[in-house]
N, C-alpha and C. Protein backbone atom coordinates (compact mmCIF):
# COMPACT_ATOMS: atom_id res chain seq x y z
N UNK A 1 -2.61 4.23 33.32
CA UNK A 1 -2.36 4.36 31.89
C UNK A 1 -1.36 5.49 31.62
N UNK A 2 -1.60 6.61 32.28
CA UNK A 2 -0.60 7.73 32.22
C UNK A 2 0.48 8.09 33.13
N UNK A 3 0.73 6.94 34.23
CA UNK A 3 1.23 6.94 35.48
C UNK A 3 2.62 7.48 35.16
N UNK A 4 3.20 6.70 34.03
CA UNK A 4 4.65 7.16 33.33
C UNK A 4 4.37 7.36 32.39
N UNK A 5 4.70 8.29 31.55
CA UNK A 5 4.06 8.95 30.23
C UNK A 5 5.36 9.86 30.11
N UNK A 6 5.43 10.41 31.23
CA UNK A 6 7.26 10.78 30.60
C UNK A 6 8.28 10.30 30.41
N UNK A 7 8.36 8.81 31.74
CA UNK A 7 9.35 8.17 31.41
C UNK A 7 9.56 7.35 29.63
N UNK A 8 8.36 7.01 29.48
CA UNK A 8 7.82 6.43 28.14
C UNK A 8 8.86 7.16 27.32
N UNK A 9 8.23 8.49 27.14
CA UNK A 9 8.34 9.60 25.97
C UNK A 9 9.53 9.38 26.38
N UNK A 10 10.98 9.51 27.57
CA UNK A 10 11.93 9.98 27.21
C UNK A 10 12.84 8.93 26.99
N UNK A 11 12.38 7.71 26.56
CA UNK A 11 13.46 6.78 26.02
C UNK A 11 13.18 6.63 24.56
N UNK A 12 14.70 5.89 24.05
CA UNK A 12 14.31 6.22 22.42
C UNK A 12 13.01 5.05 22.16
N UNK A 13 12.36 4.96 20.97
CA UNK A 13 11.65 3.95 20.23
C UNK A 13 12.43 3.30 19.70
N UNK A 14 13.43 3.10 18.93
CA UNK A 14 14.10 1.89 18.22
C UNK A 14 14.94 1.07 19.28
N UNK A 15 15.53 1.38 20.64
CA UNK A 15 16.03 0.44 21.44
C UNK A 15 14.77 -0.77 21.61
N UNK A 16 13.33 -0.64 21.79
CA UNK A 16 12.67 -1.63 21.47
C UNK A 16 12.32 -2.97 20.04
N UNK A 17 12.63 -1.76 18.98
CA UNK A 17 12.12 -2.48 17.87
C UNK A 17 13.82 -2.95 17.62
N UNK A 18 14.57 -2.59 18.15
CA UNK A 18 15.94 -3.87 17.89
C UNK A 18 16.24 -4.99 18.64
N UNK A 19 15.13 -5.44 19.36
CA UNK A 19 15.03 -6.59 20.58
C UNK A 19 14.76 -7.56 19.41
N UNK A 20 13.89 -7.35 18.19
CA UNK A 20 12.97 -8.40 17.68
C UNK A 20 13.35 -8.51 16.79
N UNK A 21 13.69 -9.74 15.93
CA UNK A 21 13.69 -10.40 14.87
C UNK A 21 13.28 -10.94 13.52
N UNK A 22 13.29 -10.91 12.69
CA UNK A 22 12.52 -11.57 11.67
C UNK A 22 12.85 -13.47 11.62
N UNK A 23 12.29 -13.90 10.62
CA UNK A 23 12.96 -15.57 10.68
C UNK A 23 14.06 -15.36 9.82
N UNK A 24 14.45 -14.57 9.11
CA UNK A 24 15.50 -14.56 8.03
C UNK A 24 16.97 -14.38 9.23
N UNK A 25 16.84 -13.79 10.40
CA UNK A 25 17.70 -12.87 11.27
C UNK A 25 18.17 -11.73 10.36
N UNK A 26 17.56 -10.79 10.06
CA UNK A 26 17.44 -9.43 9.97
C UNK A 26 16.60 -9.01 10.75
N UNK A 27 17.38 -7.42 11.48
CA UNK A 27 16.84 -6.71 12.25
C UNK A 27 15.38 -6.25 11.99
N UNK A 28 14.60 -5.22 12.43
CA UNK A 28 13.77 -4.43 11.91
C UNK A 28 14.52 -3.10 10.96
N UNK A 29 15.39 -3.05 11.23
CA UNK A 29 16.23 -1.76 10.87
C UNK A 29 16.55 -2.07 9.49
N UNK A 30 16.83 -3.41 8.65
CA UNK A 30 16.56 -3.69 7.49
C UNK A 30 15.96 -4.60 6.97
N UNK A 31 14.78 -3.63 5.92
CA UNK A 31 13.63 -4.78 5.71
C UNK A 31 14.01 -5.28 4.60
N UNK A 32 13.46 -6.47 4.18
CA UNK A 32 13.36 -7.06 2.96
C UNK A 32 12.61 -6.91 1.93
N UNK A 33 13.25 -6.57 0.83
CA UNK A 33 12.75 -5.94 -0.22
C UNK A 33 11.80 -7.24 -0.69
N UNK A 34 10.45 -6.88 -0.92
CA UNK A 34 10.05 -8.58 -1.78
C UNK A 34 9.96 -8.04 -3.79
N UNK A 35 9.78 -9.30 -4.36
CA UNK A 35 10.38 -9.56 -5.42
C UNK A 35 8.51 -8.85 -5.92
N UNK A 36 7.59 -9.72 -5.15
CA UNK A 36 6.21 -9.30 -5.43
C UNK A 36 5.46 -8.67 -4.93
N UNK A 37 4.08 -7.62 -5.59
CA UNK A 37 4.12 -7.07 -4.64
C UNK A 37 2.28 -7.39 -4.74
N UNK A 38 1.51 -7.39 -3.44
CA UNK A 38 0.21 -8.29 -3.41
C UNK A 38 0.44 -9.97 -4.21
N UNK A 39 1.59 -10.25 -4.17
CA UNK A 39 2.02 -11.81 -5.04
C UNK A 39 1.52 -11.84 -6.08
N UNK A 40 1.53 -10.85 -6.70
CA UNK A 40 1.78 -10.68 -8.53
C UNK A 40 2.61 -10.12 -8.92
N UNK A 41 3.12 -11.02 -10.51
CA UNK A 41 4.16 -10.17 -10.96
C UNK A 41 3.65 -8.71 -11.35
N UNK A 42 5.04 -8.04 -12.24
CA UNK A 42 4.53 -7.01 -13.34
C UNK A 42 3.11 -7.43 -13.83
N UNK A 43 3.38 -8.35 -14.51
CA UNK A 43 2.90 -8.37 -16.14
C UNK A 43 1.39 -8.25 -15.45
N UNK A 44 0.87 -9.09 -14.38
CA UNK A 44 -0.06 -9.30 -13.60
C UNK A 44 -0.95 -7.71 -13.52
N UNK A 45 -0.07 -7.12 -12.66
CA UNK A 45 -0.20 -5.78 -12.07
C UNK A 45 -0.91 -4.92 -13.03
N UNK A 46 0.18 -4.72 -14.58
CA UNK A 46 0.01 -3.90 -15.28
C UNK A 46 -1.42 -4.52 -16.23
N UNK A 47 -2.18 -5.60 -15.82
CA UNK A 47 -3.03 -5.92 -16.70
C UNK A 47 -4.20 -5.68 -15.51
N UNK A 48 -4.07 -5.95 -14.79
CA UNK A 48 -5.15 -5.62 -13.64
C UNK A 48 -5.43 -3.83 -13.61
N UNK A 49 -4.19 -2.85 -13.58
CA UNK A 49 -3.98 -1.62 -13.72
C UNK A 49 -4.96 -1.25 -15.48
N UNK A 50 -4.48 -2.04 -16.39
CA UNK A 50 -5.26 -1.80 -17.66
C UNK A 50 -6.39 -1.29 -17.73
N UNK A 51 -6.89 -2.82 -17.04
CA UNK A 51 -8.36 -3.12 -17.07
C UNK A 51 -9.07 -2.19 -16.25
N UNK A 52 -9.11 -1.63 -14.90
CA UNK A 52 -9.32 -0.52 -13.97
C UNK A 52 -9.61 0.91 -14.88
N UNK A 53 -8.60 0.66 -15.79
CA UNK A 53 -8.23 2.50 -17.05
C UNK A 53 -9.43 2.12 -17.63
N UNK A 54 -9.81 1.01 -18.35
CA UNK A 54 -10.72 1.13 -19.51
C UNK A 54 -12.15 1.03 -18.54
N UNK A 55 -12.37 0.42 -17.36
CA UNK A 55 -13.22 0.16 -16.71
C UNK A 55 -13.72 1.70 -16.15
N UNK A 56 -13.04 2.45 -16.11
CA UNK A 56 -13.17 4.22 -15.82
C UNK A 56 -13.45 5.06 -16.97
N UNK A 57 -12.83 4.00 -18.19
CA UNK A 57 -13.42 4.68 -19.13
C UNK A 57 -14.65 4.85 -19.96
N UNK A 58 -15.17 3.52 -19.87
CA UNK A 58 -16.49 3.06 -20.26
C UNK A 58 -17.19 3.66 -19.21
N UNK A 59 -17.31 3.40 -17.99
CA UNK A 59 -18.21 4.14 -17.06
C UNK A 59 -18.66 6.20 -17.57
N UNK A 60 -17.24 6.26 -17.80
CA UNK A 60 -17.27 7.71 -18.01
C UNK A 60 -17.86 7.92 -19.23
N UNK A 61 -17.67 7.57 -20.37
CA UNK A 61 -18.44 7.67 -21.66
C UNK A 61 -20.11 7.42 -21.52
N UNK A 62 -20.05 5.98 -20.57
CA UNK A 62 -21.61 6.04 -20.51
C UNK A 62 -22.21 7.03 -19.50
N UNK A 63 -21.59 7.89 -18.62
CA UNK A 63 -22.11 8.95 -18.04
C UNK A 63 -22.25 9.58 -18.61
N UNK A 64 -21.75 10.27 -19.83
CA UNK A 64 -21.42 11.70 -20.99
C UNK A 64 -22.89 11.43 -21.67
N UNK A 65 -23.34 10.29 -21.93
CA UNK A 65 -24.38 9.73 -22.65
C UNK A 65 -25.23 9.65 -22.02
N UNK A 66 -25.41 9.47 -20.51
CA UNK A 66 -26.72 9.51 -19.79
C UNK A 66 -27.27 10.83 -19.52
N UNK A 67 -25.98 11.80 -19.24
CA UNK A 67 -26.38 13.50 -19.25
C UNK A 67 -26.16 14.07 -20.27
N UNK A 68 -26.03 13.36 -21.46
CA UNK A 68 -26.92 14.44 -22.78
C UNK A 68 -25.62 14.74 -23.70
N UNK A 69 -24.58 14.68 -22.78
CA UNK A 69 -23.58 15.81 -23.18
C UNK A 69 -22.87 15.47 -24.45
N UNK A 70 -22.74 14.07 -24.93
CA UNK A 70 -22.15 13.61 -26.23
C UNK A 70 -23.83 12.86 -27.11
N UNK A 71 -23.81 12.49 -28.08
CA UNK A 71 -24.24 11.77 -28.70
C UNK A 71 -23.73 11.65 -30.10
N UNK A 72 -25.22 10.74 -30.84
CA UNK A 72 -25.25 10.43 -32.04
C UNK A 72 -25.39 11.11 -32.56
């Protein structure tokens, strides 16, 4: 496992990762930007992101209310 461990270390790392290909034929050296990101748009994102805010927020109000600290 460690037999060559220097020879390893003293060659570069990217002479390997430029052997390999994508299907597009771009290198590794430039990636492809995608348009989506987890395959949702914006509009997607920012409503999923919404819902998470108010979902932290209700939790948090009903904590304020379970320890006393706000009320009626």
């Amino acid at each position: 496992m460690f037999d060559n461990l220097r020879e390893e270390a003293s060659k570069p790392f990217y002479e390997e990762e430029a052997k390999f290909q994508s299907d597009t034929g771009t290198t590794l050296d430039e990636p492809a930007i995608p348009s989506r990101f987890l395959g949702m748009t914006a509009v997607q994102r920012f409503v999923i992101a919404f819902m998470f805010m108010i979902a932290v927020c209700v939790i948090g109000v009903m904590g304020l209310f379970v320890m006393n600290k706000i009320g009626f």
